[in-house]
N, C-alpha and C. Protein backbone atom coordinates (compact mmCIF):
# COMPACT_ATOMS: atom_id res chain seq x y z
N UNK A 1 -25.10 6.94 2.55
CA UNK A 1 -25.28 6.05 1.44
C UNK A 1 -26.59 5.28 1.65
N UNK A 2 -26.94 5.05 0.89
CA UNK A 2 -28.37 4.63 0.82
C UNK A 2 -28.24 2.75 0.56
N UNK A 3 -28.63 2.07 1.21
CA UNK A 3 -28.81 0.53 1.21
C UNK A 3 -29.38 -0.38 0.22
N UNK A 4 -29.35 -0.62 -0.96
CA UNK A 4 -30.15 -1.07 -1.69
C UNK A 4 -30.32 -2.67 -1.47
N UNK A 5 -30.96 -3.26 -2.63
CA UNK A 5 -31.17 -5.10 -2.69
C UNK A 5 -29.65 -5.26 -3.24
N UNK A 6 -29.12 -4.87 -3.56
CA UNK A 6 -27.83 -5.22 -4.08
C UNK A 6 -26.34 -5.34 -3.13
N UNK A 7 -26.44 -4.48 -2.02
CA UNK A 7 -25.79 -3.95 -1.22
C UNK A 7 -26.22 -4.84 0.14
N UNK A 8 -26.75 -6.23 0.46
CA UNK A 8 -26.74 -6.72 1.42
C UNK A 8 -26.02 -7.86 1.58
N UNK A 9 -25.31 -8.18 2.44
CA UNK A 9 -25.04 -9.54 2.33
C UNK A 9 -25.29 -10.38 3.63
N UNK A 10 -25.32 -11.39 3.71
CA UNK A 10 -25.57 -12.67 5.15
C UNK A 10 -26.74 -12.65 5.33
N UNK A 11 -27.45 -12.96 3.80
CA UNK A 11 -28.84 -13.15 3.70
C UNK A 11 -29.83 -11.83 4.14
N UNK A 12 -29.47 -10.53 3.63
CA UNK A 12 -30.24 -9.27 3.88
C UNK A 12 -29.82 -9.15 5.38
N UNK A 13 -29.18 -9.19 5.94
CA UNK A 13 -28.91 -9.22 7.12
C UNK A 13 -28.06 -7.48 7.58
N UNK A 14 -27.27 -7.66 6.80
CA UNK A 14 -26.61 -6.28 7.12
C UNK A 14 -25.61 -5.59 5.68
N UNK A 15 -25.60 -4.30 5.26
CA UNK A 15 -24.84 -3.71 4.91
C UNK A 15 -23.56 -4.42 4.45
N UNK A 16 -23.01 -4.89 2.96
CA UNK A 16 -22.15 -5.25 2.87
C UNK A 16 -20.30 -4.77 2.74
N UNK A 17 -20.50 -3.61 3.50
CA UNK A 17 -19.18 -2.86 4.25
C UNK A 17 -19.34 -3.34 5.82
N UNK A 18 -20.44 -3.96 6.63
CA UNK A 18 -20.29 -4.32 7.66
C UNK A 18 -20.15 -5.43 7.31
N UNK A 19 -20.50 -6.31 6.50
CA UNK A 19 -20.30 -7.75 6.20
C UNK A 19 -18.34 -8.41 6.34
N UNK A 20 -18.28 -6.96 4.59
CA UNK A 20 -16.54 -6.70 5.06
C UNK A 20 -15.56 -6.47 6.19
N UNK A 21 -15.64 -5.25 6.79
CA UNK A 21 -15.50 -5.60 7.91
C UNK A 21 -15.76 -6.63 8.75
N UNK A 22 -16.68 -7.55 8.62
CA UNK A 22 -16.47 -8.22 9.89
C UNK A 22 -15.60 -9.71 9.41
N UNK A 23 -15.49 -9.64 7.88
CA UNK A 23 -15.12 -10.67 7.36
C UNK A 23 -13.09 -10.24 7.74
N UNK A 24 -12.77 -8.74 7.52
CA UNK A 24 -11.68 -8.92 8.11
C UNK A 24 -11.20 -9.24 9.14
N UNK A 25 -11.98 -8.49 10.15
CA UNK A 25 -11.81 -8.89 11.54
C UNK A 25 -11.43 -10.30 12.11
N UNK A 26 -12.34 -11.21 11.24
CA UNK A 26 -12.04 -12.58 11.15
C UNK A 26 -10.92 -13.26 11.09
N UNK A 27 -10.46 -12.78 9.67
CA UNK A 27 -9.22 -12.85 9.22
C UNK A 27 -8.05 -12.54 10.05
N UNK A 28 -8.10 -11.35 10.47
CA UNK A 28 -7.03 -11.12 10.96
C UNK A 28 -6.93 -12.07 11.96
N UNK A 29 -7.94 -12.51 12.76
CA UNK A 29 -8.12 -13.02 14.36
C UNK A 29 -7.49 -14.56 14.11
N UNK A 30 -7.92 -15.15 12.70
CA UNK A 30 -7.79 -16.33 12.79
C UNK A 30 -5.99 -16.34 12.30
N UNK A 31 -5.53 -15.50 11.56
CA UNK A 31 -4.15 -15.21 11.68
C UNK A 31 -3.21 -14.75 12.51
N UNK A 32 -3.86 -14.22 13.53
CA UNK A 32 -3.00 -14.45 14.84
C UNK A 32 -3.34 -15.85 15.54
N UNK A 33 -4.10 -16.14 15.62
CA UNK A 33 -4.17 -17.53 16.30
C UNK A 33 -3.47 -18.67 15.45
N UNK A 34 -3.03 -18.78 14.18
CA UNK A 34 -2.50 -19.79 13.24
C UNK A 34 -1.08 -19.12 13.59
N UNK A 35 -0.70 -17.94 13.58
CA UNK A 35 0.85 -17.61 14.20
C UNK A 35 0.90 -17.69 15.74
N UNK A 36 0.08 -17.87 16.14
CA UNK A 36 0.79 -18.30 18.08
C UNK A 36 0.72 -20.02 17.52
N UNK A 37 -0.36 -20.68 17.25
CA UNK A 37 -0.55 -22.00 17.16
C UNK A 37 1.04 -22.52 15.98
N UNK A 38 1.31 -21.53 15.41
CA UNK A 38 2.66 -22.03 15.05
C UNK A 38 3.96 -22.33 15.76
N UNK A 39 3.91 -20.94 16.45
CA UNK A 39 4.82 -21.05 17.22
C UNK A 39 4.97 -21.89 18.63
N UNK A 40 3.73 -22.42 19.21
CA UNK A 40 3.69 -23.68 19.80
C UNK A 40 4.23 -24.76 19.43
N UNK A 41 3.68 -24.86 17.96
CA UNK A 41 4.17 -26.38 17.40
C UNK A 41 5.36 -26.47 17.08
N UNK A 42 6.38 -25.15 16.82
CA UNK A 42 7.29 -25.44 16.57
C UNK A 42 8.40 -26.04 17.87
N UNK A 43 8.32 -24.83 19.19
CA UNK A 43 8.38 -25.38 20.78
C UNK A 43 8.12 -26.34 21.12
N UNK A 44 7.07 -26.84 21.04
CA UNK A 44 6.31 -27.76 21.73
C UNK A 44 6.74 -29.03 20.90
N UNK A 45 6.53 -29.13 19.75
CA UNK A 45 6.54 -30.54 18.98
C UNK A 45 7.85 -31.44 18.06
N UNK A 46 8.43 -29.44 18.00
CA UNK A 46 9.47 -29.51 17.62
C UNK A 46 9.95 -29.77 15.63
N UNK A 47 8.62 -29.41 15.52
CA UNK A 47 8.48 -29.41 14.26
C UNK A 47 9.35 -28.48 13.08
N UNK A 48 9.85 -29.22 12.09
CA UNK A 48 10.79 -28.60 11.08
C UNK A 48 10.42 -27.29 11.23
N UNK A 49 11.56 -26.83 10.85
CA UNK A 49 11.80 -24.86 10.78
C UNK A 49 11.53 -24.51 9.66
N UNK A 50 12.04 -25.39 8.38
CA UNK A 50 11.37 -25.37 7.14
C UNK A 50 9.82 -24.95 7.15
N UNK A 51 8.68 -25.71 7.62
CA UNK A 51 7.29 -26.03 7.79
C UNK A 51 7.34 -24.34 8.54
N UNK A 52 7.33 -24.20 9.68
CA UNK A 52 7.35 -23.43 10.56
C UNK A 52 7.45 -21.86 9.79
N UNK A 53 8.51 -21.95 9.25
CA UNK A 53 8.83 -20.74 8.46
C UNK A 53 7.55 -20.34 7.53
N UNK A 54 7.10 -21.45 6.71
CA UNK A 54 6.36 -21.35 5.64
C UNK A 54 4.65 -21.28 6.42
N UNK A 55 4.45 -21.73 7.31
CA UNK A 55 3.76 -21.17 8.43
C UNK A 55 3.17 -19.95 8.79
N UNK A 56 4.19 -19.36 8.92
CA UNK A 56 4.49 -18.00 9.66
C UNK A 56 4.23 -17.12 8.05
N UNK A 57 4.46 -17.55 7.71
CA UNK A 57 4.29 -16.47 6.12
C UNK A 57 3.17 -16.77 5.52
N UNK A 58 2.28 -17.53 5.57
CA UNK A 58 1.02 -17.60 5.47
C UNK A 58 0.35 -17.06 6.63
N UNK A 59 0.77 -16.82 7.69
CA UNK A 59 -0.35 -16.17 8.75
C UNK A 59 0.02 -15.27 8.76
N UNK A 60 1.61 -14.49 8.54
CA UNK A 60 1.11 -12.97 8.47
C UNK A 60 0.59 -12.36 7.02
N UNK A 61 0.40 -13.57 5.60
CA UNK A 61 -0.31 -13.25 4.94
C UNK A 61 -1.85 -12.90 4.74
N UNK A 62 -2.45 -13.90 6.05
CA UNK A 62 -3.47 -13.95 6.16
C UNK A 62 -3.89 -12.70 7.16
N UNK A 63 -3.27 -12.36 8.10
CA UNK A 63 -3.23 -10.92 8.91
C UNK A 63 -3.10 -9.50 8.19
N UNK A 64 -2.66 -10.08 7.21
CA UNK A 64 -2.23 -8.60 6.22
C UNK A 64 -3.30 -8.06 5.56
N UNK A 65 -4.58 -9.04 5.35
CA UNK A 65 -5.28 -9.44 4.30
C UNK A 65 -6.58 -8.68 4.65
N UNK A 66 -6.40 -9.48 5.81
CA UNK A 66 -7.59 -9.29 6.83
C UNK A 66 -7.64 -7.73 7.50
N UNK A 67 -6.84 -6.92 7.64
CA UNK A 67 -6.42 -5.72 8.18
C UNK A 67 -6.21 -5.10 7.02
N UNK A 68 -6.14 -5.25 5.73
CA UNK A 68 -6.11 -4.41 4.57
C UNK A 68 -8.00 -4.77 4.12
N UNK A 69 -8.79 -5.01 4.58
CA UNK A 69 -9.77 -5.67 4.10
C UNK A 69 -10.43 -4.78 5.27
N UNK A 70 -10.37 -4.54 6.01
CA UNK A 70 -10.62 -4.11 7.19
C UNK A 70 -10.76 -2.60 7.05
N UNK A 71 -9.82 -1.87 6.37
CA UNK A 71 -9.31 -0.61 6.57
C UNK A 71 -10.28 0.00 5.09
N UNK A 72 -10.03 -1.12 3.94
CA UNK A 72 -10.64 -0.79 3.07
C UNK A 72 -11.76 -0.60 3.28
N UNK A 73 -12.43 -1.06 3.81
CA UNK A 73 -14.17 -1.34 3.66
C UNK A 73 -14.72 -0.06 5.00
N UNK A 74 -13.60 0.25 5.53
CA UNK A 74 -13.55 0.69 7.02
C UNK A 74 -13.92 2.77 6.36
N UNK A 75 -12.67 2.70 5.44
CA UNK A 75 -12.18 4.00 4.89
C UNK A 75 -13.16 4.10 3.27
N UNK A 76 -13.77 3.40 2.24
CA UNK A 76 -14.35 3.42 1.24
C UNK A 76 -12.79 3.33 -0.05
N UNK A 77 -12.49 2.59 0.65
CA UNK A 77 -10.60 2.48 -0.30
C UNK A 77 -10.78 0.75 -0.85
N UNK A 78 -11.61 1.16 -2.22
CA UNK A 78 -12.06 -0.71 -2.80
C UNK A 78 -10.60 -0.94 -3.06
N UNK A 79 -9.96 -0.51 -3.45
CA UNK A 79 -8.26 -1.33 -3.90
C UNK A 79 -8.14 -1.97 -2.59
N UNK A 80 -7.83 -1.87 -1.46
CA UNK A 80 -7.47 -2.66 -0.21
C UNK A 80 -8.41 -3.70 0.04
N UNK A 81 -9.40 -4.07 -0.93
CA UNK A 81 -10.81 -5.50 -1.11
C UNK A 81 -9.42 -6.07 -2.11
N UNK A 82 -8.97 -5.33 -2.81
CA UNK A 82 -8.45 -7.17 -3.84
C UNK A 82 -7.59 -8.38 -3.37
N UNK A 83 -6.73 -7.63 -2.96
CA UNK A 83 -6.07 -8.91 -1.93
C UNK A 83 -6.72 -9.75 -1.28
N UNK A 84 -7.98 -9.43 -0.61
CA UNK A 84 -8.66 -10.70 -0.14
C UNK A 84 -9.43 -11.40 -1.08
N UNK A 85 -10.13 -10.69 -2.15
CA UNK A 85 -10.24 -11.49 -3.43
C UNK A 85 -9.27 -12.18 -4.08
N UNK A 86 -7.96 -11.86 -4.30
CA UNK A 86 -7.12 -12.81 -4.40
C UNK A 86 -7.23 -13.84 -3.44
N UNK A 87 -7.14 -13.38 -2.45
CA UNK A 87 -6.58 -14.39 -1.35
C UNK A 87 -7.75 -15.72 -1.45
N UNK A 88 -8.76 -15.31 -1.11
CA UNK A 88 -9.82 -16.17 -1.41
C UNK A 88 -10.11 -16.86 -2.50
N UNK A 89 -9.68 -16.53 -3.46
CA UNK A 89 -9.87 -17.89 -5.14
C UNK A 89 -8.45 -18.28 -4.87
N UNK A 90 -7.62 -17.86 -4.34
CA UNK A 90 -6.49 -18.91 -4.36
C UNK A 90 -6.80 -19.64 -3.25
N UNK A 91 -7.77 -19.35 -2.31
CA UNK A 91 -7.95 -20.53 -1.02
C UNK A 91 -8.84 -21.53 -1.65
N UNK A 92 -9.81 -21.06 -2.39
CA UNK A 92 -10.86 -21.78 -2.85
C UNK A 92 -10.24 -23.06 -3.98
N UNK A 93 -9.27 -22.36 -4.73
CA UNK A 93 -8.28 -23.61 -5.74
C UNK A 93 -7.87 -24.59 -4.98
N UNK A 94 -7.36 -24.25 -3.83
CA UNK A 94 -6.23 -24.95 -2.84
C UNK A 94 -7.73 -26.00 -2.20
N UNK A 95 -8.47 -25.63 -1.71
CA UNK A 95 -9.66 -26.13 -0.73
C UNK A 95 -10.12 -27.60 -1.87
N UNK A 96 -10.09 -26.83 -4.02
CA UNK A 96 -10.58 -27.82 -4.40
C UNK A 96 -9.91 -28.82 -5.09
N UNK A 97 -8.58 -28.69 -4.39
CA UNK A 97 -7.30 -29.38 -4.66
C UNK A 97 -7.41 -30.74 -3.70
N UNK A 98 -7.25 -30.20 -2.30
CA UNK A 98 -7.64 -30.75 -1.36
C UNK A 98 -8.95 -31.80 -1.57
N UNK A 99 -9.70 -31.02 -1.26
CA UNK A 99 -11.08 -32.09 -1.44
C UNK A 99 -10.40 -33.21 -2.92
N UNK A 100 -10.68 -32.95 -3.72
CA UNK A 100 -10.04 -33.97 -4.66
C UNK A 100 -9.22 -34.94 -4.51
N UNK A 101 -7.85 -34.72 -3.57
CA UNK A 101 -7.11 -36.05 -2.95
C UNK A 101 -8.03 -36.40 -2.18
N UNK A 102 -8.67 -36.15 -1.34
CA UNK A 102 -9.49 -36.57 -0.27
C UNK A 102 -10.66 -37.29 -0.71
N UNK A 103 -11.36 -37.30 -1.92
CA UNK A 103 -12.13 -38.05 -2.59
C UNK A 103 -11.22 -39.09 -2.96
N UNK A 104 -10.40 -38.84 -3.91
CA UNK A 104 -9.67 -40.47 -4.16
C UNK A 104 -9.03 -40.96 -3.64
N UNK A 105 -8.38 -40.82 -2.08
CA UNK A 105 -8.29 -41.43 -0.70
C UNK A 105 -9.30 -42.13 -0.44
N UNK A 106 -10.65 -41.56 -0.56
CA UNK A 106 -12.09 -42.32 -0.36
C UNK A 106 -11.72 -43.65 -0.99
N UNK A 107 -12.12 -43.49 -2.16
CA UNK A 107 -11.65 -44.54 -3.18
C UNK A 107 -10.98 -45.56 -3.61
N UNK A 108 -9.40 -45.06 -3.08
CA UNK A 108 -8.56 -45.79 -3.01
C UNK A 108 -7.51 -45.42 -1.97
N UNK A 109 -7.59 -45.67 -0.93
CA UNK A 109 -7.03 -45.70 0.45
C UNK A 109 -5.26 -45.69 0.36
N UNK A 110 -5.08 -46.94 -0.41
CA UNK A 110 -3.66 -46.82 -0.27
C UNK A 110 -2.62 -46.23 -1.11
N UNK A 111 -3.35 -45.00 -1.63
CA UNK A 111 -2.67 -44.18 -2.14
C UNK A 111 -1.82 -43.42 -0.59
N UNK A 112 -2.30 -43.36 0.18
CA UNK A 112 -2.21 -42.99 1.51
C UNK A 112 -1.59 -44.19 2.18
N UNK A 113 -2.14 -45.28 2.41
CA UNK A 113 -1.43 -46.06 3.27
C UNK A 113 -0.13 -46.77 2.54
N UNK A 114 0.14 -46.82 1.53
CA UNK A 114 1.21 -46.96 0.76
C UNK A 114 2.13 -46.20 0.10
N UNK A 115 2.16 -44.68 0.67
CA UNK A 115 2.47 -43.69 0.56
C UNK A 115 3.88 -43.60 1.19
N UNK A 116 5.38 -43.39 0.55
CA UNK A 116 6.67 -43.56 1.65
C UNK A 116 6.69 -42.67 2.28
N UNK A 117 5.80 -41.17 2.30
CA UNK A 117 5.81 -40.02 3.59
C UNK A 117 5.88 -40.83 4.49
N UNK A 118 4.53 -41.61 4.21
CA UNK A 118 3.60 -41.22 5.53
C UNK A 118 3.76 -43.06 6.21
N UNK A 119 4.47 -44.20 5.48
CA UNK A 119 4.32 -45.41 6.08
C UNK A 119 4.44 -45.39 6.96
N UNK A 120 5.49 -45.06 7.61
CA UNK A 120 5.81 -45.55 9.44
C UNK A 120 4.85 -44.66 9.76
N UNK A 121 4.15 -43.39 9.58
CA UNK A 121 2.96 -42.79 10.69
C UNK A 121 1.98 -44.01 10.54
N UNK A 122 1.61 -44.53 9.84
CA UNK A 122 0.35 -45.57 9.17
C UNK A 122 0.36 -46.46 9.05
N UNK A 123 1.18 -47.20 10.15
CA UNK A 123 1.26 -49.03 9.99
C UNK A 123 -0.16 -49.39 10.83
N UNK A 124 -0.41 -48.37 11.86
CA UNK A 124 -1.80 -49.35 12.26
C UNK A 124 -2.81 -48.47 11.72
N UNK A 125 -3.07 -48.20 11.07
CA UNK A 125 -4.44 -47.72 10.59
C UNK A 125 -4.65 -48.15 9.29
N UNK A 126 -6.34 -48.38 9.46
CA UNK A 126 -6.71 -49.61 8.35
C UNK A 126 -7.37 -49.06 7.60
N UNK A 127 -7.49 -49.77 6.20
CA UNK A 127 -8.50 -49.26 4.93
C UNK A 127 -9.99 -48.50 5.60
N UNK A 128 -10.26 -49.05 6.29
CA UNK A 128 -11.87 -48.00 6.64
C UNK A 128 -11.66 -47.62 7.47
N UNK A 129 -10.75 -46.83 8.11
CA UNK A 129 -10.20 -45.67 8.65
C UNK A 129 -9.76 -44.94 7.94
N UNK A 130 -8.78 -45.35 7.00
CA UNK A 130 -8.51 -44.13 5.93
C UNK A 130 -9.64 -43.44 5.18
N UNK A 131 -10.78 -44.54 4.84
CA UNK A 131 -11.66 -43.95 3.83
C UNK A 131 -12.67 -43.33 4.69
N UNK A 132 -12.72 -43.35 6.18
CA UNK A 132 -13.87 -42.48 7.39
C UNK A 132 -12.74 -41.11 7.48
N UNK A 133 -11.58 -41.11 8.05
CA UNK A 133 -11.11 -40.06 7.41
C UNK A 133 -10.88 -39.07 6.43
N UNK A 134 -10.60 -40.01 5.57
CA UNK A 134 -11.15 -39.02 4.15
C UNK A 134 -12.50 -38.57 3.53
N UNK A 135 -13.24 -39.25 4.37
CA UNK A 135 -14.81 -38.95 3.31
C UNK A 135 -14.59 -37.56 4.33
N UNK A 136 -14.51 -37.67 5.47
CA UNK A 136 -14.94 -36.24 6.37
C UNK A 136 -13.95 -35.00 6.36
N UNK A 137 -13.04 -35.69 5.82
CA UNK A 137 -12.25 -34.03 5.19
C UNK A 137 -12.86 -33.94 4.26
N UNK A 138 -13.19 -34.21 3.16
CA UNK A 138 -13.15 -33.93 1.85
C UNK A 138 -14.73 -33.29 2.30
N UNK A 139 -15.41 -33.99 3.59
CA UNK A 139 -16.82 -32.87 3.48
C UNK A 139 -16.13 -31.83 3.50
N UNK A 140 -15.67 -31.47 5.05
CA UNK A 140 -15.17 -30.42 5.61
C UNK A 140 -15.06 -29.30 4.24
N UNK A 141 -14.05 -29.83 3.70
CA UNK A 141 -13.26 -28.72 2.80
C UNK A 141 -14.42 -28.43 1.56
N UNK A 142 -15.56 -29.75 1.26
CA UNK A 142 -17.07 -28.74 1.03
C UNK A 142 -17.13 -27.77 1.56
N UNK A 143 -17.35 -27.72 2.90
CA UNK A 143 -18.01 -26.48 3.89
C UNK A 143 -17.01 -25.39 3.56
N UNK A 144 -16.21 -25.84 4.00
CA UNK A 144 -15.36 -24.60 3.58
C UNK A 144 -14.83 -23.86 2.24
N UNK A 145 -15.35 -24.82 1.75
CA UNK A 145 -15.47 -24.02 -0.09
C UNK A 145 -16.61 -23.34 -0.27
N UNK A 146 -17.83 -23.83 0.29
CA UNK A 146 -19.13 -22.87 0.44
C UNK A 146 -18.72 -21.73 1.05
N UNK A 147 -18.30 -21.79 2.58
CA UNK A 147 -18.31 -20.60 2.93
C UNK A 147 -17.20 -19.96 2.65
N UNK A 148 -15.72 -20.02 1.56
CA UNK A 148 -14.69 -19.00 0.88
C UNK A 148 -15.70 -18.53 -0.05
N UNK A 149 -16.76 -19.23 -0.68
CA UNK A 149 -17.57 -18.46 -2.04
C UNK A 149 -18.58 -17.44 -1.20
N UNK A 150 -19.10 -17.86 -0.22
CA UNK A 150 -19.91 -16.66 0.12
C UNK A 150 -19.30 -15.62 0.59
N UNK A 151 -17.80 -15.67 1.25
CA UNK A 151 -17.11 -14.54 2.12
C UNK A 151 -16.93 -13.88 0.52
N UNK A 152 -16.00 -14.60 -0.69
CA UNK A 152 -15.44 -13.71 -2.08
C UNK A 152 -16.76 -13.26 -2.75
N UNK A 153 -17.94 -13.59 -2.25
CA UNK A 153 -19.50 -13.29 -2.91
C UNK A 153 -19.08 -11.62 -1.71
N UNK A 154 -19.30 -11.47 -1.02
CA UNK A 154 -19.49 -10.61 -0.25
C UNK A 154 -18.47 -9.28 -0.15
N UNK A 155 -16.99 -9.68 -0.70
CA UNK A 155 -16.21 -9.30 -1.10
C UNK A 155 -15.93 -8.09 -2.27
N UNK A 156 -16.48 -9.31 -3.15
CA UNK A 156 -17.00 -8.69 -4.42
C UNK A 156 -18.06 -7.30 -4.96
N UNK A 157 -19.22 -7.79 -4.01
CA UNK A 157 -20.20 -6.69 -3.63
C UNK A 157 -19.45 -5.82 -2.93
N UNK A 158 -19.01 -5.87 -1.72
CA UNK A 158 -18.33 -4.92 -1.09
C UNK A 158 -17.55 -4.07 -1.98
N UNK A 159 -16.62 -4.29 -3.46
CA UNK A 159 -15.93 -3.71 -3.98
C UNK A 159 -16.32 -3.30 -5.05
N UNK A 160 -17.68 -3.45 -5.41
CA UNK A 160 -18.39 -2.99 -6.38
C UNK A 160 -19.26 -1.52 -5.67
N UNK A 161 -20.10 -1.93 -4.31
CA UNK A 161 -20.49 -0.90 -3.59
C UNK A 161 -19.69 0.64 -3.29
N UNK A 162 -18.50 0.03 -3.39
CA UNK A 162 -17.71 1.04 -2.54
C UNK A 162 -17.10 2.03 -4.14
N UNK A 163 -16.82 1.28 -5.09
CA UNK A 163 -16.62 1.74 -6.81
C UNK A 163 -18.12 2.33 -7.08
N UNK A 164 -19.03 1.92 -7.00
CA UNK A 164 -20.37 2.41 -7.08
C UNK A 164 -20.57 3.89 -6.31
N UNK A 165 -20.44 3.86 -5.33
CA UNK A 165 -20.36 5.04 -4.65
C UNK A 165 -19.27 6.26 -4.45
N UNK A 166 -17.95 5.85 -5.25
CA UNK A 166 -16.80 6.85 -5.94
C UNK A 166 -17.63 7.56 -7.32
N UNK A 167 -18.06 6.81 -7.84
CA UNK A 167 -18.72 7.01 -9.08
C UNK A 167 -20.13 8.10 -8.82
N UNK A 168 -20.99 7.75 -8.36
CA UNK A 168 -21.89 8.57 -7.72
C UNK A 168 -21.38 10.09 -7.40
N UNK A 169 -20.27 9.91 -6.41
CA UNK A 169 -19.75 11.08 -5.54
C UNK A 169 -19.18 12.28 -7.12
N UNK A 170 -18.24 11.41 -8.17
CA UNK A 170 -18.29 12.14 -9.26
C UNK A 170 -19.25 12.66 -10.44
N UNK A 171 -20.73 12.01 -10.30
CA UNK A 171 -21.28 12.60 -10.82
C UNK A 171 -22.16 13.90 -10.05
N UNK A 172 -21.54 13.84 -9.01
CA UNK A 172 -22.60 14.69 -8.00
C UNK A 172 -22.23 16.03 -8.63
N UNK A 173 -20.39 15.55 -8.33
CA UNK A 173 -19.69 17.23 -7.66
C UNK A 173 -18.80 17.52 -9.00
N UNK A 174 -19.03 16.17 -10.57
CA UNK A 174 -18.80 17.01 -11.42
C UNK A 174 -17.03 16.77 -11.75
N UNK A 175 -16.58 16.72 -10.22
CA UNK A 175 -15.04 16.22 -10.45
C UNK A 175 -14.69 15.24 -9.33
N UNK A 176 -13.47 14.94 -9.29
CA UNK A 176 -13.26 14.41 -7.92
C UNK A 176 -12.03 15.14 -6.87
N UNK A 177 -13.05 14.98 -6.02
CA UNK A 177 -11.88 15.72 -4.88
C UNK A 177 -11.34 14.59 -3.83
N UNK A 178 -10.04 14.23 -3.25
CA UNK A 178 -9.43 13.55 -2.61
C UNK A 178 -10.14 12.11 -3.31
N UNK A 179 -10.05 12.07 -4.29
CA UNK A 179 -10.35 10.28 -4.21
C UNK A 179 -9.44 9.56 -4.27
N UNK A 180 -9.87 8.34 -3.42
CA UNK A 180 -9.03 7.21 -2.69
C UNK A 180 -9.67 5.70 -3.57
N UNK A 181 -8.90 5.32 -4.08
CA UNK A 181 -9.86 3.85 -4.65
C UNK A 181 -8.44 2.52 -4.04
């Protein structure tokens, strides 16, 4: 396959089936580490089974994702890219869900410190602690909304490249033989 301007991603850097790939690899890695780090906290801290459960089903969602993302981009099989396109605008909603409480935490603090979750965690922590806390999540989950748009930017290409080049292969040979999408 031939490399075009269209077909790069991480700033012309590399091939965006290696991009994919390495974006699963990721995935998967950081979903085994969010399922051991679960299962610590649940041992260790003793944290609801409820939480724990719901835990565990987001990290082997996120393992699933990442290893179907993996295989796709691995094998030229774009159907195994949508799930992480799903996965990713529903992280990106959630990220600008987040940031949003976390701005009007900025703002107004005791939405949080007057909160009945969370009172007894928050009897000593004060208005400009809450709002130094919150300004720096709500960056954070900036950063991390930049970089879910560049991984679903890369994604995207990846699943256009790989449809681009099914397409090609049928105008070559006229029909298609074993195609996999």
């Amino acid at each position: 396959m031939v490399v075009g301007s269209n077909q790069l991603c991480c700033c012309g850097r590399m091939d965006v089936k290696t991009g994919a790939l390495v974006i699963g690899i990721l995935y998967a890695i950081f979903g085994f580490l969010c399922l051991f780090n679960n299962f610590v906290a649940f041992t260790i801290f003793q944290e609801s089974a409820r939480n724990s459960i719901i835990e565990v089903i987001i990290s082997a969602v996120v393992i699933a994702v990442g290893v179907l993302t993996f295989d796709g981009s691995y094998n030229d099989r774009s159907r195994k890219i949508i799930p992480m396109m799903v996965f990713l605008a529903g992280q990106i909603v959630f990220f600008f869900i987040l940031t949003g409480c976390f701005v009007a935490a900025v703002f107004d603090p005791d939405l949080i410190l007057h909160n009945p979750v969370v009172k007894d965690r928050t009897e000593k922590i004060t208005t400009r602690e809450v709002k130094a806390i919150s300004a720096g999540l709500a960056f954070l989950f900036v950063l991390l909304i930049t970089l879910s748009l560049w991984f679903l930017t890369a994604m995207v290409n990846c699943y256009r490249c790989i449809r681009e080049g099914k397409k090609s292969e049928e105008t070559e040979m006229g029909h298609f033989e074993n195609a996999r999408y």
